[in-house]
N, C-alpha and C. Protein backbone atom coordinates (compact mmCIF):
# COMPACT_ATOMS: atom_id res chain seq x y z
N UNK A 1 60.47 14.70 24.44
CA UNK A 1 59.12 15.14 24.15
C UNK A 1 58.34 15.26 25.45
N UNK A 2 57.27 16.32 25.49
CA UNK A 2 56.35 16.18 26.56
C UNK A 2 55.98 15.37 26.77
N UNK A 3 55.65 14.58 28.05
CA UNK A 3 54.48 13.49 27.96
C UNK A 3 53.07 13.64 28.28
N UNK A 4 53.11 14.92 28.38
CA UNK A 4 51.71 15.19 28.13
C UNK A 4 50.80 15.42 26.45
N UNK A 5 51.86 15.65 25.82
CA UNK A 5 51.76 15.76 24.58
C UNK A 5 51.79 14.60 23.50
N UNK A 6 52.79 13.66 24.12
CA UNK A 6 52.60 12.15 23.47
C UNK A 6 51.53 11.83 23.56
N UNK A 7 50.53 11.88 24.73
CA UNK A 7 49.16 11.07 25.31
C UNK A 7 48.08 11.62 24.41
N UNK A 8 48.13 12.75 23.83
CA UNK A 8 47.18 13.77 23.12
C UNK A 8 46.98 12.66 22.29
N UNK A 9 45.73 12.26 21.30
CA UNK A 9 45.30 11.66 20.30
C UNK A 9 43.93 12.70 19.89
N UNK A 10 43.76 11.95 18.13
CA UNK A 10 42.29 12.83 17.58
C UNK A 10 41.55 11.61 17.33
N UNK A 11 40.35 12.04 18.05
CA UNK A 11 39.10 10.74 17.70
C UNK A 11 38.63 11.17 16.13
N UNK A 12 38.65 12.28 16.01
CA UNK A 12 37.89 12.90 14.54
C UNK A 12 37.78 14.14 14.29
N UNK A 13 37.36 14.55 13.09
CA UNK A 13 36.98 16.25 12.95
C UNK A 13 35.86 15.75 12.08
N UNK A 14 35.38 17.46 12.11
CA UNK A 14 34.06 17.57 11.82
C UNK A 14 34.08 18.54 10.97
N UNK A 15 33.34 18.27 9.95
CA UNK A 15 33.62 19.44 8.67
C UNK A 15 32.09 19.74 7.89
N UNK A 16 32.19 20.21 6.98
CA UNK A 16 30.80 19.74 6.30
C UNK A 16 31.16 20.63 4.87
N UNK A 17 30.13 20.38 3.67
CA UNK A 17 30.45 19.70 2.31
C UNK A 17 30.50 21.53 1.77
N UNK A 18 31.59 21.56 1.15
CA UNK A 18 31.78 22.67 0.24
C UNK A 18 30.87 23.54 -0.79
N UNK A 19 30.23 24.67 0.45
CA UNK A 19 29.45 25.84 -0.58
C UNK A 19 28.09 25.15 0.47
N UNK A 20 27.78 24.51 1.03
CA UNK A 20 26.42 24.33 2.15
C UNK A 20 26.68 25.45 3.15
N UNK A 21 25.17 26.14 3.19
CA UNK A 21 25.42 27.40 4.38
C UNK A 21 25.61 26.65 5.31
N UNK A 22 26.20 27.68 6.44
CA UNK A 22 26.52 27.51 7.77
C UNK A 22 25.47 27.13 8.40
N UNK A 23 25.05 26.26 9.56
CA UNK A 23 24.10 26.37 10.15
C UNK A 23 24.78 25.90 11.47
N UNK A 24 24.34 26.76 12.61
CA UNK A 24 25.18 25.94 14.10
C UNK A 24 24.93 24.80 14.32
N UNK A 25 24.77 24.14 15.89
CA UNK A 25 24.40 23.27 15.89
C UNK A 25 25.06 22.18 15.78
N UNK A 26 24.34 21.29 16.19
CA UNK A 26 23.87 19.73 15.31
C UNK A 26 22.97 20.02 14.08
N UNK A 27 23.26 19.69 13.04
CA UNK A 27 22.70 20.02 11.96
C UNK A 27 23.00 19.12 10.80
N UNK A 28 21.89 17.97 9.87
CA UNK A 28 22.18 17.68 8.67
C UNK A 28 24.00 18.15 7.79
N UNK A 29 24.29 19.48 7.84
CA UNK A 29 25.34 19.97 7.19
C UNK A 29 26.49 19.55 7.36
N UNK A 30 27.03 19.07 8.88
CA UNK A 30 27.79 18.64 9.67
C UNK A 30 28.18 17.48 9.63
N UNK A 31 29.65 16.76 9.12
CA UNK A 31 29.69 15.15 9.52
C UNK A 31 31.03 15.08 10.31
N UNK A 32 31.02 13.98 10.73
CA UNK A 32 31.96 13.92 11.88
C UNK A 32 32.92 12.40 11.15
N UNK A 33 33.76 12.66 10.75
CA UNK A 33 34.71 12.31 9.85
C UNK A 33 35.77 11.25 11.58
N UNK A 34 35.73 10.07 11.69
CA UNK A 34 36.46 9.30 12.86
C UNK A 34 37.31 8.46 11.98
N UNK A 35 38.03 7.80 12.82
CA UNK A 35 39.57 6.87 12.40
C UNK A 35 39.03 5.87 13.13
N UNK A 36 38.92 4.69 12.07
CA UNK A 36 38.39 3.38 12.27
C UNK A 36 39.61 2.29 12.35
N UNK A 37 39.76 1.57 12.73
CA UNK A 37 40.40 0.38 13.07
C UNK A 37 40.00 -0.62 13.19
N UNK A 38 40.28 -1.99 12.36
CA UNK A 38 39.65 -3.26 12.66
C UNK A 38 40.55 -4.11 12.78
N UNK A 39 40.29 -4.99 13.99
CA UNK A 39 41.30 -5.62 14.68
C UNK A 39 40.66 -6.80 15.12
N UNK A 40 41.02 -7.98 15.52
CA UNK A 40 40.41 -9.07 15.73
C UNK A 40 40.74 -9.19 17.61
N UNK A 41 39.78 -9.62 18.31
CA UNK A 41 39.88 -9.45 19.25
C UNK A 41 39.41 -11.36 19.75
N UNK A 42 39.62 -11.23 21.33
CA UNK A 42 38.93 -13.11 21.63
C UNK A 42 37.76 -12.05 22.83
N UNK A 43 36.65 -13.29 22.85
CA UNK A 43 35.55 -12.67 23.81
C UNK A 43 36.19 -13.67 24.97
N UNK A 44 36.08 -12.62 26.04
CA UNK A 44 36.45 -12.96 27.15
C UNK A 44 35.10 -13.54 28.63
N UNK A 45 33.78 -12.61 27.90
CA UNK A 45 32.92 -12.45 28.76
C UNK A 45 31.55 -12.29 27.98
N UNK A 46 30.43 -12.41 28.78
CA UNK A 46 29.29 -12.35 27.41
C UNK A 46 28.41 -11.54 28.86
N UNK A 47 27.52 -10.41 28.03
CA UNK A 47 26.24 -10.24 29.35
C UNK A 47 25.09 -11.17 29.31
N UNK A 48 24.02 -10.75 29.77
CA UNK A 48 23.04 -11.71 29.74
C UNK A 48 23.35 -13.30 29.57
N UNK A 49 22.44 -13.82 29.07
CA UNK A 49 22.79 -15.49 28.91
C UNK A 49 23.90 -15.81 27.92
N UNK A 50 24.47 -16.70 28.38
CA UNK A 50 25.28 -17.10 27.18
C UNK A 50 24.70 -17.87 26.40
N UNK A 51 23.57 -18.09 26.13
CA UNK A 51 23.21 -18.79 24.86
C UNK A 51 22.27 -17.98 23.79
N UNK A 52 22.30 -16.85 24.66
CA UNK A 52 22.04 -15.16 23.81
C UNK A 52 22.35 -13.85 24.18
N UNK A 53 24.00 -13.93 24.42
CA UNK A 53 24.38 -12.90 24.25
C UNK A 53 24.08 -11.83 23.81
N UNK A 54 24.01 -10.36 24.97
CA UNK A 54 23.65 -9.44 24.48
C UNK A 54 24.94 -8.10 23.68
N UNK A 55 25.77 -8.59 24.67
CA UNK A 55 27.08 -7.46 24.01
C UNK A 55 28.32 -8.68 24.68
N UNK A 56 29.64 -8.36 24.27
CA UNK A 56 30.59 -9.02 24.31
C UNK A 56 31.79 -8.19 25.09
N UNK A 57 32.36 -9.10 25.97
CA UNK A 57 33.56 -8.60 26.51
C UNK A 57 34.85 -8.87 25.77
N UNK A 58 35.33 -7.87 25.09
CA UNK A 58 36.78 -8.12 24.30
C UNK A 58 37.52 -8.37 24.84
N UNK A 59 38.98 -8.52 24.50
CA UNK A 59 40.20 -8.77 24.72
C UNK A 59 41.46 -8.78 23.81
N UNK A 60 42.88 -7.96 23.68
CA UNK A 60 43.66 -8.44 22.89
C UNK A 60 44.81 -8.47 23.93
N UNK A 61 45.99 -8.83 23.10
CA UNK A 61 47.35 -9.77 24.15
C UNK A 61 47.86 -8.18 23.92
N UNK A 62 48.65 -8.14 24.93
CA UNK A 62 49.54 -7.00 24.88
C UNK A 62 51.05 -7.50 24.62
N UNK A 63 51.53 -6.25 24.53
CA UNK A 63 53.50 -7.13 24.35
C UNK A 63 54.20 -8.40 25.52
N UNK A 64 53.43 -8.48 26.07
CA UNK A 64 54.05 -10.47 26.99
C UNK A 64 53.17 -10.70 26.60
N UNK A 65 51.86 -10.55 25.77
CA UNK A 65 51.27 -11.91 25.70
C UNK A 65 49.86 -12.12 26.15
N UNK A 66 49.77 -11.09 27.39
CA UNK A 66 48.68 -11.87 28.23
C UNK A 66 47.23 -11.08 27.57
N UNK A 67 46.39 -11.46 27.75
CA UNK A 67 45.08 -10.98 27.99
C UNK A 67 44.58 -9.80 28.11
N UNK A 68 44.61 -8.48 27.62
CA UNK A 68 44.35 -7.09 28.42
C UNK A 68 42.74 -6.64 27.59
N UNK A 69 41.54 -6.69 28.43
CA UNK A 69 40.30 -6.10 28.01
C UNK A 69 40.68 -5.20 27.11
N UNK A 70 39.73 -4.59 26.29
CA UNK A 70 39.40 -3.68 25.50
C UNK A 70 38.43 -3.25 25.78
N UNK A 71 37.65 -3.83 26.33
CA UNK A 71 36.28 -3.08 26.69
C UNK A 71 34.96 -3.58 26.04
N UNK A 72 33.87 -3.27 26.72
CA UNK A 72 32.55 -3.97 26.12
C UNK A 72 32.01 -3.64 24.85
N UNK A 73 31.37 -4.17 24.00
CA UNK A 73 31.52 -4.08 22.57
C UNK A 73 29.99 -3.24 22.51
N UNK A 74 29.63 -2.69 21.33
CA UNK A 74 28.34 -2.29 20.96
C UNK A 74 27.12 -3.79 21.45
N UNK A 75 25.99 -3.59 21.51
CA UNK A 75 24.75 -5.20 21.37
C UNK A 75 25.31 -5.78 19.92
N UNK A 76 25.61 -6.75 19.60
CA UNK A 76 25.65 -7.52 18.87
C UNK A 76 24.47 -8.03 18.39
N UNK A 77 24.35 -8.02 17.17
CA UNK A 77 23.38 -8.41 15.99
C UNK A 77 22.57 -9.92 15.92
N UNK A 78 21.64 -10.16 16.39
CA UNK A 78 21.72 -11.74 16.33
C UNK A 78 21.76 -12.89 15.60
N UNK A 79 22.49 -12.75 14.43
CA UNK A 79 23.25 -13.46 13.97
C UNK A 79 24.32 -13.61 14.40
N UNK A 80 24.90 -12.23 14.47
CA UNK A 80 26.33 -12.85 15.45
C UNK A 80 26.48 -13.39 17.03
N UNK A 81 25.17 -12.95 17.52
CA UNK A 81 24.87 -13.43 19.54
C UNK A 81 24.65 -14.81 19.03
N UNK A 82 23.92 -15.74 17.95
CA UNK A 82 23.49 -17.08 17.73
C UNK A 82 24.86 -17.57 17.43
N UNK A 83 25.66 -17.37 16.78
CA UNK A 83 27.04 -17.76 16.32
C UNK A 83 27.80 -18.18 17.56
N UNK A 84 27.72 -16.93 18.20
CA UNK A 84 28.65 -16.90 19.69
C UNK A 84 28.43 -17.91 20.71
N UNK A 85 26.90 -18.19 20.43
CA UNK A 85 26.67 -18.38 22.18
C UNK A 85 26.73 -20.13 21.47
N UNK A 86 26.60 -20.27 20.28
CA UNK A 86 27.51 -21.93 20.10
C UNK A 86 28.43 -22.33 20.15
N UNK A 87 29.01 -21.33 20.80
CA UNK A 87 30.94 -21.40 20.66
C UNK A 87 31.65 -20.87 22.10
N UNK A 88 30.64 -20.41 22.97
CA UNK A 88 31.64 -20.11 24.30
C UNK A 88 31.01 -21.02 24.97
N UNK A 89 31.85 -20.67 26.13
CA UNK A 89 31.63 -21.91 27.00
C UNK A 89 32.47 -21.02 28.41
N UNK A 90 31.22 -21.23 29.32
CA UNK A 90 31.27 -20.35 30.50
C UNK A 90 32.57 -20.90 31.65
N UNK A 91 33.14 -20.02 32.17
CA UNK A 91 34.55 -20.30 32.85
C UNK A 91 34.10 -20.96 34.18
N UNK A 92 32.47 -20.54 35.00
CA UNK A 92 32.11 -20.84 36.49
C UNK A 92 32.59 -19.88 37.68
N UNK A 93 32.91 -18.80 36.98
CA UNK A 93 33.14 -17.78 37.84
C UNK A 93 32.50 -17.40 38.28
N UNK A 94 31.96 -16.03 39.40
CA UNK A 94 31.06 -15.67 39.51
C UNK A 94 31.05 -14.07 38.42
N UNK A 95 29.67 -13.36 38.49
CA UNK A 95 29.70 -12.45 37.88
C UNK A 95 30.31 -11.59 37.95
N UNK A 96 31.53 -10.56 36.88
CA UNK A 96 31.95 -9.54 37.02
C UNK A 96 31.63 -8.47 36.55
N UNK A 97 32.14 -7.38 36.56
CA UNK A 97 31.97 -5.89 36.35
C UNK A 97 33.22 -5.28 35.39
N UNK A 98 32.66 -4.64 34.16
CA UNK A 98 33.01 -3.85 33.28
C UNK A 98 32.87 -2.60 33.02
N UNK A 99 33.57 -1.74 33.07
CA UNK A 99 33.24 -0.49 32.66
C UNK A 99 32.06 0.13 31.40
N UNK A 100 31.11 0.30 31.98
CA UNK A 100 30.58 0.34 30.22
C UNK A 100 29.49 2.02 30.17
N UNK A 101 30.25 3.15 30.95
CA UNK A 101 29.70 4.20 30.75
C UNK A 101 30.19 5.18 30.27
N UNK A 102 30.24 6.68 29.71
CA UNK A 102 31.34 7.32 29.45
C UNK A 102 32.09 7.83 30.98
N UNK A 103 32.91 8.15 30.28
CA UNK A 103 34.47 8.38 31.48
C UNK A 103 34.25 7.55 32.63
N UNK A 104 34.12 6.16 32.53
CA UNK A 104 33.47 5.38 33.58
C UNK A 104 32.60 5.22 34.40
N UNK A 105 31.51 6.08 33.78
CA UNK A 105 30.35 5.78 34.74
C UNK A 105 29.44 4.63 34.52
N UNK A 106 29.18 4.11 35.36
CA UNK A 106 28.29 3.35 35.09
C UNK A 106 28.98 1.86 34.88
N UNK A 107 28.36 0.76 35.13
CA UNK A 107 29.06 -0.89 35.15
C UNK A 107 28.15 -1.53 34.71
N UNK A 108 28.66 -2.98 33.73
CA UNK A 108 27.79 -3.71 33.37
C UNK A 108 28.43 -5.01 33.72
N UNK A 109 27.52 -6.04 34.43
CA UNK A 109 28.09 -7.07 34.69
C UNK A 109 28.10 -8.25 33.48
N UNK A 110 28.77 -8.81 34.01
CA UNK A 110 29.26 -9.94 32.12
C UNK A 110 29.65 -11.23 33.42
N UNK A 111 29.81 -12.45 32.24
CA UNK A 111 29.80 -13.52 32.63
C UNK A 111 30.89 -13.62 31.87
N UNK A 112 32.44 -14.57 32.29
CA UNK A 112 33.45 -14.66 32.33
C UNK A 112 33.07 -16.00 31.50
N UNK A 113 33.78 -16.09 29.85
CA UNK A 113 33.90 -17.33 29.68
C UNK A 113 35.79 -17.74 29.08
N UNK A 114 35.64 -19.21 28.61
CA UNK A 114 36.84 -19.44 28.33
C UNK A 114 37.31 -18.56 26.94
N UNK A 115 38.59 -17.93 27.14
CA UNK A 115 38.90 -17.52 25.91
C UNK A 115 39.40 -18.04 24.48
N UNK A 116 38.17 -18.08 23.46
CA UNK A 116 38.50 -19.17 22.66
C UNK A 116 37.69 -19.07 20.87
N UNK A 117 37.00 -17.94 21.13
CA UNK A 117 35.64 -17.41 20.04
C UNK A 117 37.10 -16.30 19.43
N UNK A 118 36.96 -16.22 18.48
CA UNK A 118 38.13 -14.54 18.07
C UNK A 118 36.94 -14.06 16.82
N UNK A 119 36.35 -12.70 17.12
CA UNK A 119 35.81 -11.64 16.83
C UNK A 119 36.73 -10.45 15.89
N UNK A 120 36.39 -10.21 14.38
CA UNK A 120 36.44 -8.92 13.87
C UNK A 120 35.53 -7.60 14.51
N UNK A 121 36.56 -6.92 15.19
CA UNK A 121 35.46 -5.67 15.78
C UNK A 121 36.05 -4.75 15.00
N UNK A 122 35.36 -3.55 14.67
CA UNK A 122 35.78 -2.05 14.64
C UNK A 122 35.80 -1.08 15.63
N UNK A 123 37.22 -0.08 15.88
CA UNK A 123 37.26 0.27 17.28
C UNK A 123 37.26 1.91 16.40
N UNK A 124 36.96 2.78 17.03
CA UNK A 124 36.95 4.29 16.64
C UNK A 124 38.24 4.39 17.08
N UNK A 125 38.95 5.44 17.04
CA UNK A 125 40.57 5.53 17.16
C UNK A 125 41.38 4.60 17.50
N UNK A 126 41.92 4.33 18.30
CA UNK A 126 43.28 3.43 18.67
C UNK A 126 42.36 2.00 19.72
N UNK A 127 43.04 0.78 19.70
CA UNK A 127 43.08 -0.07 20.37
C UNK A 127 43.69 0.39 21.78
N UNK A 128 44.79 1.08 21.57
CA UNK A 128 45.79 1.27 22.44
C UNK A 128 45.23 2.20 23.76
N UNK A 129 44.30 3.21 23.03
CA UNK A 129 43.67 4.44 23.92
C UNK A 129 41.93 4.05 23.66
N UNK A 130 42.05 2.72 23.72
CA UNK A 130 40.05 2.37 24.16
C UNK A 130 40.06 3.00 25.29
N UNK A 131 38.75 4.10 24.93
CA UNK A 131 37.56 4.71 26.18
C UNK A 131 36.35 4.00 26.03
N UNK A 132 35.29 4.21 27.06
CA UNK A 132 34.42 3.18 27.13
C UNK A 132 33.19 4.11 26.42
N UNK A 133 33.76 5.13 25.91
CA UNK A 133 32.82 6.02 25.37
C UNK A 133 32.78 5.48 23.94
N UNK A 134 33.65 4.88 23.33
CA UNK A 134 34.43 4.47 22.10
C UNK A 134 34.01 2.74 22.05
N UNK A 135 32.85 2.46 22.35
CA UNK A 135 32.53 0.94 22.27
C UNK A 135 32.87 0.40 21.30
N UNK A 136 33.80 -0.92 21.13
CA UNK A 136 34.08 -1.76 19.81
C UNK A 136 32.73 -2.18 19.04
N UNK A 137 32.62 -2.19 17.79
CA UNK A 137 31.49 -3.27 16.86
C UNK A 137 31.58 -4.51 16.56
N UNK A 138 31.10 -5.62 16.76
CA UNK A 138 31.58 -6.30 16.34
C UNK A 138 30.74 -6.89 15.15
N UNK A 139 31.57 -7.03 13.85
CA UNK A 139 31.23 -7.32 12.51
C UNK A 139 30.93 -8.36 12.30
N UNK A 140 31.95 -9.99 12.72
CA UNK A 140 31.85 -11.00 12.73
C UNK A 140 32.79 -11.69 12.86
N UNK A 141 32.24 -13.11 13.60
CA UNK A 141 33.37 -14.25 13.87
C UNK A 141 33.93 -15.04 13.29
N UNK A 142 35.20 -15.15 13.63
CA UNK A 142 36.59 -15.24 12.86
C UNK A 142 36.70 -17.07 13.03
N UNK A 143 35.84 -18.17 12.78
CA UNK A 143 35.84 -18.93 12.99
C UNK A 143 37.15 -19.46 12.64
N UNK A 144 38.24 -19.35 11.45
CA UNK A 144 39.81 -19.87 11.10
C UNK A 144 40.55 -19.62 12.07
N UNK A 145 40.49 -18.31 12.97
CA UNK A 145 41.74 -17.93 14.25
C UNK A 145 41.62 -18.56 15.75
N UNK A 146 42.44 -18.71 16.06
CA UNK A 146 42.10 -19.32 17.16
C UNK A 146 43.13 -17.35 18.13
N UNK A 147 42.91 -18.02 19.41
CA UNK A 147 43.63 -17.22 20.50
C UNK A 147 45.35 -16.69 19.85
N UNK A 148 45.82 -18.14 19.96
CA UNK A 148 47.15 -17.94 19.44
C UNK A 148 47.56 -17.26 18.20
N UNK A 149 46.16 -17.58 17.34
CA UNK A 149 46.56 -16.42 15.78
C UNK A 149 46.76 -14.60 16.39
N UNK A 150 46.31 -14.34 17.40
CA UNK A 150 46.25 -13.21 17.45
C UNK A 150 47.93 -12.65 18.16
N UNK A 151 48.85 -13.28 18.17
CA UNK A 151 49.99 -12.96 18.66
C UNK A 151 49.54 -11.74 19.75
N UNK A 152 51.18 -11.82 19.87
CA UNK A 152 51.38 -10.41 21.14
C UNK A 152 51.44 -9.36 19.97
C-alpha cells in the first residue's frame, strides 16, 4: 500500500437535512457530522494553578507502555478543575511547553504533575492522529482507574 495513503484519515463530512434549500456558506442548513472517541487518558500537567486548573495536559501509554501526550484538553468545567486540583500533586519541575495552536502555532505552558488523576475525555477522530486543532474534552474523572488500568 501507499504510505501516503495509509496516513490519509476523515475528521468528518458535512451534509445538511433532506429537501432544505441550498444556501452557501456557513449557514444554519449545514452540519458537520465528526467521529468521536472516548478514551480515558492520566493528566500529566495542569495550566494555571493547580488548585484551579484551567485546561489539562493528557496522556495515554503507547505499545511499551510509556507515557506519550495527547495533547492539551478543551478549559475544563469547574467541577471537574475542583475535582482535579484535589487529586494532583505537582512533580517540582520547572514550567513546560505544549503545543496548543492549530498546525502548531502557538504554546501554552503547563505545570508538570505526578501521573496519577485518569480522565474520560472525548477526542474528535483518532487518539492515534491527535492534532492540536482537535483538542480532547474532558467529561469526567475516573476516580476507580488508576495509571495501570489504562494498559499499553
Amino acid at each position: 500500500m501507499n504510505p501516503s495513503v495509509s496516513q490519509v484519515g476523515i475528521e468528518g463530512c458535512v451534509g445538511k437535512q433532506l429537501g432544505s434549500p441550498y444556501r452557501a456558506g456557513r449557514s444554519g442548513s449545514w452540519v458537520k457530522i465528526r467521529r468521536m472517541v472516548v478514551v480515558d487518558a492520566v493528566v500529566v500537567g495542569v495550566t494555571a494553578a493547580a488548585d484551579r486548573p484551567d485546561e489539562l495536559v493528557l496522556a495515554r501509554p503507547d505499545s511499551t507502555g510509556q507515557q506519550r501526550k495527547i495533547g492539551l484538553s478543551q478549559p475544563v468545567a469547574p467541577e471537574i478543575a475542583s475535582e482535579v486540583a484535589g487529586q494532583v500533586r505537582l512533580t517540582g519541575e520547572p514550567l513546560q511547553k505544549v503545543y496548543s495552536g492549530v498546525f502548531g502555532r502557538g504554546q501554552t505552558q503547563f505545570r508538570p504533575v505526578k501521573p496519577g488523576v485518569v480522565v474520560e475525555v472525548r477526542v474528535e477522530a483518532s487518539v492515534a492522529i491527535f492534532t492540536n486543532r482537535l483538542r480532547p474534552t474532558v467529561h469526567r474523572v475516573r476516580p476507580g482507574l488508576s495509571v495501570r488500568d489504562l494498559g499499553a
